[in-house]
N, C-alpha and C. Protein backbone atom coordinates (compact mmCIF):
# COMPACT_ATOMS: atom_id res chain seq x y z
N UNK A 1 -62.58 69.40 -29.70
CA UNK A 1 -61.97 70.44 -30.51
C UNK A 1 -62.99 70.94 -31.54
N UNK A 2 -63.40 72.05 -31.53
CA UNK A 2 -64.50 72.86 -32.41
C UNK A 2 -63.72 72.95 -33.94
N UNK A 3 -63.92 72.94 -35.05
CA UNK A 3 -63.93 72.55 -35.93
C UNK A 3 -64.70 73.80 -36.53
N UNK A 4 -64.20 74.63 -37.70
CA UNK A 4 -64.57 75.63 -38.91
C UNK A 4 -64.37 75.49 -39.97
N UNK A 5 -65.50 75.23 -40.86
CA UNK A 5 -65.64 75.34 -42.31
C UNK A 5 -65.41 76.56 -43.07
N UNK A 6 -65.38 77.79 -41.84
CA UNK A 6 -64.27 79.35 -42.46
C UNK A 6 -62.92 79.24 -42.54
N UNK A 7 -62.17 77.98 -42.04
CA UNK A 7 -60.94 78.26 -42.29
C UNK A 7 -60.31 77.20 -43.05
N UNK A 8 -58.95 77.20 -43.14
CA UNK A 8 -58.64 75.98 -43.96
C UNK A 8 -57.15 76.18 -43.88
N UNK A 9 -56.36 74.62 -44.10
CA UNK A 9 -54.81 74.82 -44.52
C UNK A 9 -54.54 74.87 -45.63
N UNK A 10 -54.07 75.37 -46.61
CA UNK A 10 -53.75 75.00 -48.06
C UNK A 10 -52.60 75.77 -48.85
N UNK A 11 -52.21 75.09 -49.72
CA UNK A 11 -51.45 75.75 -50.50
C UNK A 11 -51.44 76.27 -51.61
N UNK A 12 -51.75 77.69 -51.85
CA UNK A 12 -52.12 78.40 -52.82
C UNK A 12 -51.14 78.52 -54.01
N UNK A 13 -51.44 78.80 -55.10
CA UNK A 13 -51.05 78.66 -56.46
C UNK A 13 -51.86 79.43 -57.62
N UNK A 14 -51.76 81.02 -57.23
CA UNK A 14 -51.46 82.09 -57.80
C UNK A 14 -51.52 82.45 -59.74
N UNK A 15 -52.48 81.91 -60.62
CA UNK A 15 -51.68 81.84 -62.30
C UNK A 15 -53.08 82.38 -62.86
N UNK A 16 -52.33 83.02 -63.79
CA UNK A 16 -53.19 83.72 -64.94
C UNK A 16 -54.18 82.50 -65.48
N UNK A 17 -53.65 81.75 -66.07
CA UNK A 17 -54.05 80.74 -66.51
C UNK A 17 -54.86 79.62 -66.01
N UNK A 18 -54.74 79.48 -64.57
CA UNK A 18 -55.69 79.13 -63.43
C UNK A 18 -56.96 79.46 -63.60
N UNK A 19 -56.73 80.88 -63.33
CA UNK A 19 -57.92 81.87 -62.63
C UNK A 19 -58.57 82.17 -64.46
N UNK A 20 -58.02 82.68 -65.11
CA UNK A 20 -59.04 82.14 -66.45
C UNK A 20 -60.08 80.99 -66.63
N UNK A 21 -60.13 79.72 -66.33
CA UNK A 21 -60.78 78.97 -65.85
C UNK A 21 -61.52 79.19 -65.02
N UNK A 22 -60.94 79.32 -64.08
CA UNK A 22 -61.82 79.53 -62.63
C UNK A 22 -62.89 80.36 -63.13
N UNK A 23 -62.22 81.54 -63.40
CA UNK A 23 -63.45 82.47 -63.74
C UNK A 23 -64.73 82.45 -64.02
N UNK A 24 -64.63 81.19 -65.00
CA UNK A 24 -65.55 80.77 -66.31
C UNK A 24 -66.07 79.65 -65.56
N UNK A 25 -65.80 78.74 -65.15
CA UNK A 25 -66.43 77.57 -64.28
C UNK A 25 -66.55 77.12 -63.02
N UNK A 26 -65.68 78.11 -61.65
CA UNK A 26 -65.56 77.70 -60.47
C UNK A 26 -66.77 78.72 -59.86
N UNK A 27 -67.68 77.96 -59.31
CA UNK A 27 -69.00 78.89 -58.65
C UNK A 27 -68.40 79.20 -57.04
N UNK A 28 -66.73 78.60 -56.90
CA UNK A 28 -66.69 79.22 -55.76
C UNK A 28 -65.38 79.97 -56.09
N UNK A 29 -64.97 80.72 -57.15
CA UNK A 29 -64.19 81.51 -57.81
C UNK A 29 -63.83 83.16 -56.75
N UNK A 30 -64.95 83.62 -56.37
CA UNK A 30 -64.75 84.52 -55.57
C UNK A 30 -64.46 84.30 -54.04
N UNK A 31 -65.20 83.65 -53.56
CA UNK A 31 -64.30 82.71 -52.16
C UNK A 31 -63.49 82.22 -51.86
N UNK A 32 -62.72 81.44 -52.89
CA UNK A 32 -61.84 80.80 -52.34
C UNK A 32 -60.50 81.20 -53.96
N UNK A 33 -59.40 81.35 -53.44
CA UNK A 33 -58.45 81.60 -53.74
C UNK A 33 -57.79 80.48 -54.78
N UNK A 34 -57.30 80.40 -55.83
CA UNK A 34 -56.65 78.57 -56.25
C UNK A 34 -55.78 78.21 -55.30
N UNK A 35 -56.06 77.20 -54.69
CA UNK A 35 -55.72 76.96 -53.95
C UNK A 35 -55.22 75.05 -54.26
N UNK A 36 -54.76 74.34 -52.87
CA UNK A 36 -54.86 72.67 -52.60
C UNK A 36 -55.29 72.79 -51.26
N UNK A 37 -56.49 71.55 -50.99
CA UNK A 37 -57.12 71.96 -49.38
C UNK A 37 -55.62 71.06 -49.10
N UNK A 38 -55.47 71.30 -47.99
CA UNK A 38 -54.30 70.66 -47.06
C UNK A 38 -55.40 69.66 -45.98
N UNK A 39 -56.02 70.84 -44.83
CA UNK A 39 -57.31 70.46 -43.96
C UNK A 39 -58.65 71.45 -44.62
N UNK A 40 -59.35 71.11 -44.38
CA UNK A 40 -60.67 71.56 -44.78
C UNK A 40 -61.52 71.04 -43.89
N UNK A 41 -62.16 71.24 -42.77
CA UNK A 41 -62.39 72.04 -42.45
C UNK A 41 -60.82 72.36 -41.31
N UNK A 42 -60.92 73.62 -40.66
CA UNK A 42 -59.70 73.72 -39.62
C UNK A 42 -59.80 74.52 -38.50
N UNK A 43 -59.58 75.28 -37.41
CA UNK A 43 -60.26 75.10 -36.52
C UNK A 43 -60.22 76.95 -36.12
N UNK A 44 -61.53 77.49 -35.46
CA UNK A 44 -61.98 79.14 -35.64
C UNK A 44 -60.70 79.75 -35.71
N UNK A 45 -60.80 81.16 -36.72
CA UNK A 45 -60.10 81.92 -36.73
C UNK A 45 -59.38 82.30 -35.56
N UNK A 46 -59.78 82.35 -34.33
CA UNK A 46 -59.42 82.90 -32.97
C UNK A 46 -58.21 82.05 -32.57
N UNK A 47 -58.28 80.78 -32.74
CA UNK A 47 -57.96 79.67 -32.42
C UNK A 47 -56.21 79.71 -32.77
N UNK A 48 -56.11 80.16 -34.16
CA UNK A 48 -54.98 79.94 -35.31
C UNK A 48 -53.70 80.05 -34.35
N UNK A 49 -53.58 80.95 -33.85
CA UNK A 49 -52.35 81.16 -33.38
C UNK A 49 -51.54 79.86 -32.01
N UNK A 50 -52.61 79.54 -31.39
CA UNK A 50 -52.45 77.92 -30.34
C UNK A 50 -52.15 76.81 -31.42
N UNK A 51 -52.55 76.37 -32.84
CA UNK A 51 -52.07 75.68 -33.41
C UNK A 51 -50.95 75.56 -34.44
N UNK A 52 -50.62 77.00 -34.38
CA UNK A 52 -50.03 77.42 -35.60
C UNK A 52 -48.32 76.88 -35.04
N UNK A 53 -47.79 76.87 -33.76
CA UNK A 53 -46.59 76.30 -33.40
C UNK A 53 -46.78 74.49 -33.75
N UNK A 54 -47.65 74.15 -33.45
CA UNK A 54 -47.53 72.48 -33.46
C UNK A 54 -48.03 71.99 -34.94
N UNK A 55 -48.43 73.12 -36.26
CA UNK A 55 -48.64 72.83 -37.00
C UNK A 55 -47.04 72.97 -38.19
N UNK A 56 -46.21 74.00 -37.54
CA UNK A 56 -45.06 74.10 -38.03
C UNK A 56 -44.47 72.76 -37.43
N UNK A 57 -44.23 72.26 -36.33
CA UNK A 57 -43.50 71.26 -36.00
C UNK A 57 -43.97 70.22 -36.66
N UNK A 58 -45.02 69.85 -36.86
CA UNK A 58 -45.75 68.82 -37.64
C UNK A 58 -45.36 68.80 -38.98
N UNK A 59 -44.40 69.92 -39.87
CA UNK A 59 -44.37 69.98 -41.07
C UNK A 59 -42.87 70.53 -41.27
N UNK A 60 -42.48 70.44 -40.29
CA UNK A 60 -40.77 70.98 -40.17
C UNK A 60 -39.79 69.74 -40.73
N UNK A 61 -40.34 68.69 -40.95
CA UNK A 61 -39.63 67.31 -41.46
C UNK A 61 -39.44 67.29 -43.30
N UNK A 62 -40.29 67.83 -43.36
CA UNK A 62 -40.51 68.44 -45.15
C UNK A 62 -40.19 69.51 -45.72
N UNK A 63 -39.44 69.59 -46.59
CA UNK A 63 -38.48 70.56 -47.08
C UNK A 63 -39.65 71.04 -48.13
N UNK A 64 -38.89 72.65 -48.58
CA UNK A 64 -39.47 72.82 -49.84
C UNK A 64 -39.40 72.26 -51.03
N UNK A 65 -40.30 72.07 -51.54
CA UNK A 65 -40.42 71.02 -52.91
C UNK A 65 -41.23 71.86 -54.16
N UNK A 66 -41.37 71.46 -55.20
CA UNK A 66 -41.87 72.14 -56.46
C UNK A 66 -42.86 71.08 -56.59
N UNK A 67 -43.93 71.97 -57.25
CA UNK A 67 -45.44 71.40 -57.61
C UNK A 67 -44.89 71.48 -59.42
N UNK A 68 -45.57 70.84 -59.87
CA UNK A 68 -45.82 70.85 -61.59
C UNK A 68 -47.87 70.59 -61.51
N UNK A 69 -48.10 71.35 -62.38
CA UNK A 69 -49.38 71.05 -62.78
C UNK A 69 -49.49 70.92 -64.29
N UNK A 70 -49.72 69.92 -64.89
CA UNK A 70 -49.30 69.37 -66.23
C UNK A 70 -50.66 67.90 -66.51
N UNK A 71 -51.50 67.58 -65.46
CA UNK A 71 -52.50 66.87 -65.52
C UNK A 71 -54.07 67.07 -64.77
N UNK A 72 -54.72 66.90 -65.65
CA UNK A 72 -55.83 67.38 -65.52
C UNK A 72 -57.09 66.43 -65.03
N UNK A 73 -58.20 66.04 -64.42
CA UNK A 73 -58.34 64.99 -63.77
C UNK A 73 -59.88 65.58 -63.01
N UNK A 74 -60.77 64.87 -62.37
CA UNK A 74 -62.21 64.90 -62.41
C UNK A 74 -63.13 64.09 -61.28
N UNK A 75 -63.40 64.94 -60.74
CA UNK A 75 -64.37 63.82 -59.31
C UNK A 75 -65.84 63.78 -59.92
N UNK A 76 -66.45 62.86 -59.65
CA UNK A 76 -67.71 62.72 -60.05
C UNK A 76 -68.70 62.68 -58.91
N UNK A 77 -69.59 63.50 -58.49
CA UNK A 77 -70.54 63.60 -57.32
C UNK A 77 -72.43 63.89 -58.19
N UNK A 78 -72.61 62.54 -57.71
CA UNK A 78 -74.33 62.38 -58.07
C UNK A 78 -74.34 62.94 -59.53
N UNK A 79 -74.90 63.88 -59.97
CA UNK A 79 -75.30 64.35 -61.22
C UNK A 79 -74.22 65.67 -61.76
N UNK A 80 -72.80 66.16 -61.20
CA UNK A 80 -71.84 67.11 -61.18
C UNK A 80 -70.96 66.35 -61.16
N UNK A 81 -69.93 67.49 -62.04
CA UNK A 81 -68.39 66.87 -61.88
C UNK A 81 -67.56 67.89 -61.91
N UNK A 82 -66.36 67.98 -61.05
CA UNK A 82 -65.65 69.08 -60.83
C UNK A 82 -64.37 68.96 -61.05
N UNK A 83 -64.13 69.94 -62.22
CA UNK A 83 -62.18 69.30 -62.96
C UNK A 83 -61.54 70.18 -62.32
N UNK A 84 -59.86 69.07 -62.02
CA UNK A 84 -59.03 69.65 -61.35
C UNK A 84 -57.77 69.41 -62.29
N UNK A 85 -56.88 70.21 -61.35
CA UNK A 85 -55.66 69.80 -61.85
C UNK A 85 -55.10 68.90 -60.79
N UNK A 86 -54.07 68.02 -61.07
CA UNK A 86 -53.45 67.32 -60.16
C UNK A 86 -51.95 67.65 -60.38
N UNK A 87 -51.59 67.86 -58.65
CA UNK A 87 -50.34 69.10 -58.34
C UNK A 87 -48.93 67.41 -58.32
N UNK A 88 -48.18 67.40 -59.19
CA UNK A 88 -47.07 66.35 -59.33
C UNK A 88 -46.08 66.81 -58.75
N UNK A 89 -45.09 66.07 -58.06
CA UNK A 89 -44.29 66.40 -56.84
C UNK A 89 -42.78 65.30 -57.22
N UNK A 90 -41.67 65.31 -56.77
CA UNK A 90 -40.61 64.29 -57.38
C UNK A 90 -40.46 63.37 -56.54
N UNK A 91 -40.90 63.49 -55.16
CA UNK A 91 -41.27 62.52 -54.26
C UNK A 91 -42.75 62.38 -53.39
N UNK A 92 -43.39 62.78 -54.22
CA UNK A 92 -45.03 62.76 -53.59
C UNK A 92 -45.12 63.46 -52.11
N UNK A 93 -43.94 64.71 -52.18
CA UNK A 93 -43.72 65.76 -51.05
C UNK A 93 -45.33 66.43 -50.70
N UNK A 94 -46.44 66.62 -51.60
CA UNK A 94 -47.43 66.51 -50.96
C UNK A 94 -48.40 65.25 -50.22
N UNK A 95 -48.19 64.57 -50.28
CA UNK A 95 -48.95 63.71 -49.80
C UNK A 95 -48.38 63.59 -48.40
N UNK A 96 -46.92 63.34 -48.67
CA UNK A 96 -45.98 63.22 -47.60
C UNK A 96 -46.58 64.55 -46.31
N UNK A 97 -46.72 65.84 -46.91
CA UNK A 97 -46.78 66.99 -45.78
C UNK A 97 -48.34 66.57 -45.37
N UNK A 98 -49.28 66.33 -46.04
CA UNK A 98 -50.53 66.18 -45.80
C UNK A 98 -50.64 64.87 -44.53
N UNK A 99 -49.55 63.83 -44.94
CA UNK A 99 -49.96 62.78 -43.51
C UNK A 99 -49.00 63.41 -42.91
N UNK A 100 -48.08 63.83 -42.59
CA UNK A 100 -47.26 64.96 -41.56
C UNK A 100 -48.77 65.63 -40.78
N UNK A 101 -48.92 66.38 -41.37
CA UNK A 101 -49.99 66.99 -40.87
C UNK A 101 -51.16 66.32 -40.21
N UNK A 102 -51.80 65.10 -40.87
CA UNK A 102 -52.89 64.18 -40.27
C UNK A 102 -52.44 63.61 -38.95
N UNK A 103 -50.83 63.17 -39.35
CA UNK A 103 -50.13 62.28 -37.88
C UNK A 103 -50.10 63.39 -36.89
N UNK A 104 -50.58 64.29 -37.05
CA UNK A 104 -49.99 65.75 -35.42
C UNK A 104 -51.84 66.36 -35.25
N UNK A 105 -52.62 65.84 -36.32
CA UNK A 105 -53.83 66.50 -35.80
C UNK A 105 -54.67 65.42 -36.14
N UNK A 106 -54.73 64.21 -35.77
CA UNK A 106 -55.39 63.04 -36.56
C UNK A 106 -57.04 63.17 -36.48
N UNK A 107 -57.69 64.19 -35.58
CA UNK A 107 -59.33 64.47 -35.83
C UNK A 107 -59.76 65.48 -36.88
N UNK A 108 -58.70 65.79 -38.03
CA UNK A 108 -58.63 67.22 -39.11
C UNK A 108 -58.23 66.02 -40.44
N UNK A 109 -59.02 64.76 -40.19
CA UNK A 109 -58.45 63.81 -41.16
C UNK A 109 -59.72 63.57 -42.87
N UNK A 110 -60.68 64.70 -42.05
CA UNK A 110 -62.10 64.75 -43.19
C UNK A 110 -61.17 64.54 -44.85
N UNK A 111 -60.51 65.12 -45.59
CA UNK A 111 -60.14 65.06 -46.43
C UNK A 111 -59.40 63.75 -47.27
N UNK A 112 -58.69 63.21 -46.36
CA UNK A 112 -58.71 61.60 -46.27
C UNK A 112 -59.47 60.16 -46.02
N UNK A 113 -61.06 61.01 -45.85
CA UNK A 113 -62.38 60.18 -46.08
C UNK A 113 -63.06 60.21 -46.53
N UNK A 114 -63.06 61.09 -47.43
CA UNK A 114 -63.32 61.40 -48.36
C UNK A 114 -64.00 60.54 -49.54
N UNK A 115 -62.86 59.89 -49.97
CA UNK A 115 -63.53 58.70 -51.08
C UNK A 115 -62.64 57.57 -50.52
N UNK A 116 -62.39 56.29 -51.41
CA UNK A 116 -62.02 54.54 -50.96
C UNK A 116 -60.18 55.17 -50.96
N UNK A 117 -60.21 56.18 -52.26
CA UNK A 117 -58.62 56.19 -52.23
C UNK A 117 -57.86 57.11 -51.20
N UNK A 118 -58.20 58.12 -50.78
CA UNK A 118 -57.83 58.71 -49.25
C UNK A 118 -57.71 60.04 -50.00
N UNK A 119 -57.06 60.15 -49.50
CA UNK A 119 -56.14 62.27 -49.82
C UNK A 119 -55.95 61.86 -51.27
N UNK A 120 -57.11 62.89 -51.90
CA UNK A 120 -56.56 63.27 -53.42
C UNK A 120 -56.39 65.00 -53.76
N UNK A 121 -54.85 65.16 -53.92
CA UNK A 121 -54.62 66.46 -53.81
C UNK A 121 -54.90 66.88 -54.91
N UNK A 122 -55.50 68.46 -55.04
CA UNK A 122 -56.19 68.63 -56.14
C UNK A 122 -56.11 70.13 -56.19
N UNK A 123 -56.13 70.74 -57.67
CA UNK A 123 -56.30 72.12 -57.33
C UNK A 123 -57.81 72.34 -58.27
N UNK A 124 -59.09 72.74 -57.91
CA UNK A 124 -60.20 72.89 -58.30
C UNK A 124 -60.36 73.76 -59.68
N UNK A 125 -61.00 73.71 -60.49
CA UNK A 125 -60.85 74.34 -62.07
C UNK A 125 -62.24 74.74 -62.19
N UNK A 126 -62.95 73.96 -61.68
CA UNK A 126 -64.91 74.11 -61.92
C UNK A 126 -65.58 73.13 -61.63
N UNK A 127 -66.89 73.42 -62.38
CA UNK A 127 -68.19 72.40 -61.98
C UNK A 127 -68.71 72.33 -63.33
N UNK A 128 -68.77 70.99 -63.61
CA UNK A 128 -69.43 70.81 -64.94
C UNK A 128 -70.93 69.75 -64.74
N UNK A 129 -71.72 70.07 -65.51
CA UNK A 129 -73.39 69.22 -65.31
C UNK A 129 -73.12 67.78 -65.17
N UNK A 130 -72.04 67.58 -65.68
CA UNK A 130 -72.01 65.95 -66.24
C UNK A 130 -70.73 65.62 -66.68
N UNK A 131 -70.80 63.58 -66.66
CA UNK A 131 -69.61 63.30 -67.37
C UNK A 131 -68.92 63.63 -68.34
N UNK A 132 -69.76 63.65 -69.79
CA UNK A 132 -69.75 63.99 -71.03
C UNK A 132 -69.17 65.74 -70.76
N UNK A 133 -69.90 66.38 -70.12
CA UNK A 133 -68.97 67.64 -70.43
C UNK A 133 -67.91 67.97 -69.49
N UNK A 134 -67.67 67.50 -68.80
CA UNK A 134 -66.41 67.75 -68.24
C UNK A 134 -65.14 66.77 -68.83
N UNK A 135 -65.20 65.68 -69.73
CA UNK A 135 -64.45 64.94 -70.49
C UNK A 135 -64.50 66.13 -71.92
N UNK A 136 -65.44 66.86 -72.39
CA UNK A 136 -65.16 67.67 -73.34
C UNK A 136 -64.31 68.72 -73.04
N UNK A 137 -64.56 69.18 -71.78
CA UNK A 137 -63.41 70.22 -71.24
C UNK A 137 -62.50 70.06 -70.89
N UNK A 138 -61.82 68.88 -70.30
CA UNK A 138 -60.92 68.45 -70.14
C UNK A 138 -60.07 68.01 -71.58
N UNK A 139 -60.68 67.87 -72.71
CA UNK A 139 -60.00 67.74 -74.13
C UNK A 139 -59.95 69.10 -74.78
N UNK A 140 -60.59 70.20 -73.96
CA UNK A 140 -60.65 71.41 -74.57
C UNK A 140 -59.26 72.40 -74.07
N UNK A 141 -59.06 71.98 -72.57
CA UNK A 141 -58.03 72.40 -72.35
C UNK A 141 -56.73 72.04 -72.37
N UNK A 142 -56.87 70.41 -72.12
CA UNK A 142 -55.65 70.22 -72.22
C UNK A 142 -54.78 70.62 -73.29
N UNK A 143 -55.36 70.57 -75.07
CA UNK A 143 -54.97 71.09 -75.96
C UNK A 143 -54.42 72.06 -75.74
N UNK A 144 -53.95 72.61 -75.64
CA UNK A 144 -53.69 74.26 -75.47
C UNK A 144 -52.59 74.60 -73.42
N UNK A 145 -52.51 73.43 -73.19
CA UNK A 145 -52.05 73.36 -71.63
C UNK A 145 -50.80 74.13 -71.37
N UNK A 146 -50.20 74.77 -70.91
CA UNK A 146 -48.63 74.30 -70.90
C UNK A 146 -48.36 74.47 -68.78
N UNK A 147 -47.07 73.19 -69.17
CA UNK A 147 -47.06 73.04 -67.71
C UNK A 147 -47.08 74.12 -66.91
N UNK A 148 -47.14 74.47 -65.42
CA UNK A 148 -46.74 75.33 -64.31
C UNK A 148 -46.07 74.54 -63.75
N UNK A 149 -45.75 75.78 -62.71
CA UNK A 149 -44.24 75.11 -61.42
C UNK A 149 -44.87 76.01 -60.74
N UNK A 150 -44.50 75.55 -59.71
CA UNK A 150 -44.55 76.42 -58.40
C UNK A 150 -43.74 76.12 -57.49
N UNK A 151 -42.76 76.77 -56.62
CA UNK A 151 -41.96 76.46 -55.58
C UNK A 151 -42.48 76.59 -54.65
N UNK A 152 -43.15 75.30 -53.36
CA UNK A 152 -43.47 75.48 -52.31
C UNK A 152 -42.47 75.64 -51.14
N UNK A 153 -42.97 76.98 -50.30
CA UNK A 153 -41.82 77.32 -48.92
C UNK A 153 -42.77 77.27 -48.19
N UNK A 154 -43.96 77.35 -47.74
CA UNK A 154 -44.99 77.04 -46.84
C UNK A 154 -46.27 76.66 -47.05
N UNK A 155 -46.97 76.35 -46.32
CA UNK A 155 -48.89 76.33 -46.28
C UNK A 155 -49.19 77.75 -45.75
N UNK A 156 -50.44 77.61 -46.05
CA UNK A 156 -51.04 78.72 -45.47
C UNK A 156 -52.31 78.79 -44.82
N UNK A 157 -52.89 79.30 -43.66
CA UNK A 157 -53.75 79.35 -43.08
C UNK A 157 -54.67 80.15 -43.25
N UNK A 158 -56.04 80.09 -43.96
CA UNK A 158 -56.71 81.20 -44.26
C UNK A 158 -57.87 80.72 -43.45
N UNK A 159 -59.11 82.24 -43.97
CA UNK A 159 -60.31 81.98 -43.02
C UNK A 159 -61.32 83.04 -43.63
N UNK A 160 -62.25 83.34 -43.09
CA UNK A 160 -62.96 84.25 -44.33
C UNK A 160 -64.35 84.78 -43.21
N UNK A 161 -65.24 85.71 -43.34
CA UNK A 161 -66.59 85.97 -42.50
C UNK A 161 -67.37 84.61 -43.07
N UNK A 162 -68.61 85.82 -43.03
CA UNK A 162 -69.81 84.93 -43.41
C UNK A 162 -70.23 85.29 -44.77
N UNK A 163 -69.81 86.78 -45.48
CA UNK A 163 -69.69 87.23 -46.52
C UNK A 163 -68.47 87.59 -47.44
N UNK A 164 -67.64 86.93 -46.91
CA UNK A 164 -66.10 87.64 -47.24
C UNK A 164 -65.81 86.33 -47.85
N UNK A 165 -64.91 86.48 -49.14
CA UNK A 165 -64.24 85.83 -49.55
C UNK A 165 -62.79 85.23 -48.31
N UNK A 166 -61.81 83.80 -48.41
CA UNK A 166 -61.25 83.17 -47.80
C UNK A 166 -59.48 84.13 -48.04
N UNK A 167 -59.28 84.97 -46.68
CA UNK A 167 -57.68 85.41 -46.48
C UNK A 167 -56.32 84.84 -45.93
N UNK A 168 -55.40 84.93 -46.80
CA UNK A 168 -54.19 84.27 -45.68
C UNK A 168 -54.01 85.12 -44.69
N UNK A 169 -54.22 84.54 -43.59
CA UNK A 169 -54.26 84.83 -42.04
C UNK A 169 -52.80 84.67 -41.88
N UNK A 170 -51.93 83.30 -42.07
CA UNK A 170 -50.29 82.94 -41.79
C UNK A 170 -50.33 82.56 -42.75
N UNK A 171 -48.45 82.64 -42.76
CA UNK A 171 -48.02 81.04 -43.63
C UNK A 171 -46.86 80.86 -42.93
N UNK A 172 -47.24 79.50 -42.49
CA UNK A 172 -46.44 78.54 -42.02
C UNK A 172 -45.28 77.22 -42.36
N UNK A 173 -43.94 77.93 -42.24
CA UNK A 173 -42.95 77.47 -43.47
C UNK A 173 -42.84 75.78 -43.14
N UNK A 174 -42.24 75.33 -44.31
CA UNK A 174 -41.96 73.86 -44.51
C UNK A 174 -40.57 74.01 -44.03
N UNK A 175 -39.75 72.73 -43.49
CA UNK A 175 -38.79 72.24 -42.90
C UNK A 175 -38.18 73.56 -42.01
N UNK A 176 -36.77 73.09 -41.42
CA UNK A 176 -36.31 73.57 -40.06
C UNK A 176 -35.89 75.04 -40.07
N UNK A 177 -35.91 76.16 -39.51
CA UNK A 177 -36.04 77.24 -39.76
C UNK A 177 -35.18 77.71 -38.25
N UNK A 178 -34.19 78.91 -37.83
CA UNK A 178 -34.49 79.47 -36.67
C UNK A 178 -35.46 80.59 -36.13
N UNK A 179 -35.96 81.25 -36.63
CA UNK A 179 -37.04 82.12 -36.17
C UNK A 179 -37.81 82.62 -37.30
N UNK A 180 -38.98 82.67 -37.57
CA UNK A 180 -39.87 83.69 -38.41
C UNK A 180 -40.45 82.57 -38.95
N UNK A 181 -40.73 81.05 -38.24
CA UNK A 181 -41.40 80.36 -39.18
C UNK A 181 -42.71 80.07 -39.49
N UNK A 182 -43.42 80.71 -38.25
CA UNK A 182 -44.79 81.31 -38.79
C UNK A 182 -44.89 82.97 -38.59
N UNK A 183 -45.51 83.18 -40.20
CA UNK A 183 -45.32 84.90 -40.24
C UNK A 183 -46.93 85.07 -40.54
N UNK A 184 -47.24 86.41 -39.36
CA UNK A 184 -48.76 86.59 -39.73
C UNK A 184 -48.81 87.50 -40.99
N UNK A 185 -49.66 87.65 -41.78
CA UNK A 185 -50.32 88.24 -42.94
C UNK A 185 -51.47 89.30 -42.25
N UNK A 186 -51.30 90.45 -43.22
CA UNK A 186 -52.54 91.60 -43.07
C UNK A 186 -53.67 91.22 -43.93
């Protein structure tokens, strides 16, 4: 199974207050949308529509659920560190859709090997030089935070050129539906 680093599953999350950040610290701010990777990488644009039925069935067991973003949080790679928010759920309904999803495509599992602790769902904020300043920014913002919500009804399937920022291609709804449960996007 061929495998693309142009596309991806995720669930996007849309805020003024996001993308202010982003602006100012995400060097991949114009590419990629705020988003949570779901899969990263996922498989050619061409492809989408052969997976897009067994990716709804794979996620038809999970209802819609609400995200809160209210904590703020930090990966550390070699000499960079990149602050996120971390998306809170009332039954860890993301984690839950994410191994839904791993159990129906178990070679799309890169994101869960990530580091020792597996799937850390995350929504990306920036890139900071170092420990020290991304612990200053993280005390810079939280001050001033106030929670979000978001109501999740699907994932979404995006994909992007070689110069193009990343588009929703579908979105593919959460739990049991009779018809329209994957709807393509222009």
């Amino acid at each position: 199974m061929q495998k693309s680093f142009k596309s991806a599953v995720c669930i996007i999350c849309e805020d003024e207050s996001i993308q202010k950040i982003r602006k100012k610290h995400d060097k991949n701010f114009i590419r990629w949308m705020p988003h949570i990777n779901l899969f990263f990488p996922w498989v050619p644009e061409e492809e989408f529509t052969k997976y897009n039925e067994k990716l709804q069935k794979a996620i038809s067991e999970i209802e819609p659920f609400k995200i809160e973003f209210n904590k703020f949080g930090y990966f550390q790679h070699g000499n960079s560190c990149t602050m996120w928010l971390e998306p809170e759920t009332e039954n860890n309904n993301i984690i839950e859709l994410q191994k839904k999803m791993v159990e129906a495509f178990p070679e799309f599992n890169e994101l869960n090997t990530k580091s020792e602790n597996g799937f850390t769902a995350h929504l990306t904020l920036g890139q900071w030089r170092n420990q020290n300043a991304v612990q200053r920014a993280i005390g810079s913002y939280k001050k001033d935070w106030k929670p979000l919500s978001f109501y999740i009804e699907h994932v979404n399937v995006i994909s992007r050129g070689d110069k193009t920022p990343f588009k929703v291609k579908y979105q593919v709804k959460l739990g049991k539906g009779e018809k329209n449960m994957v709807v393509k996007m222009n």
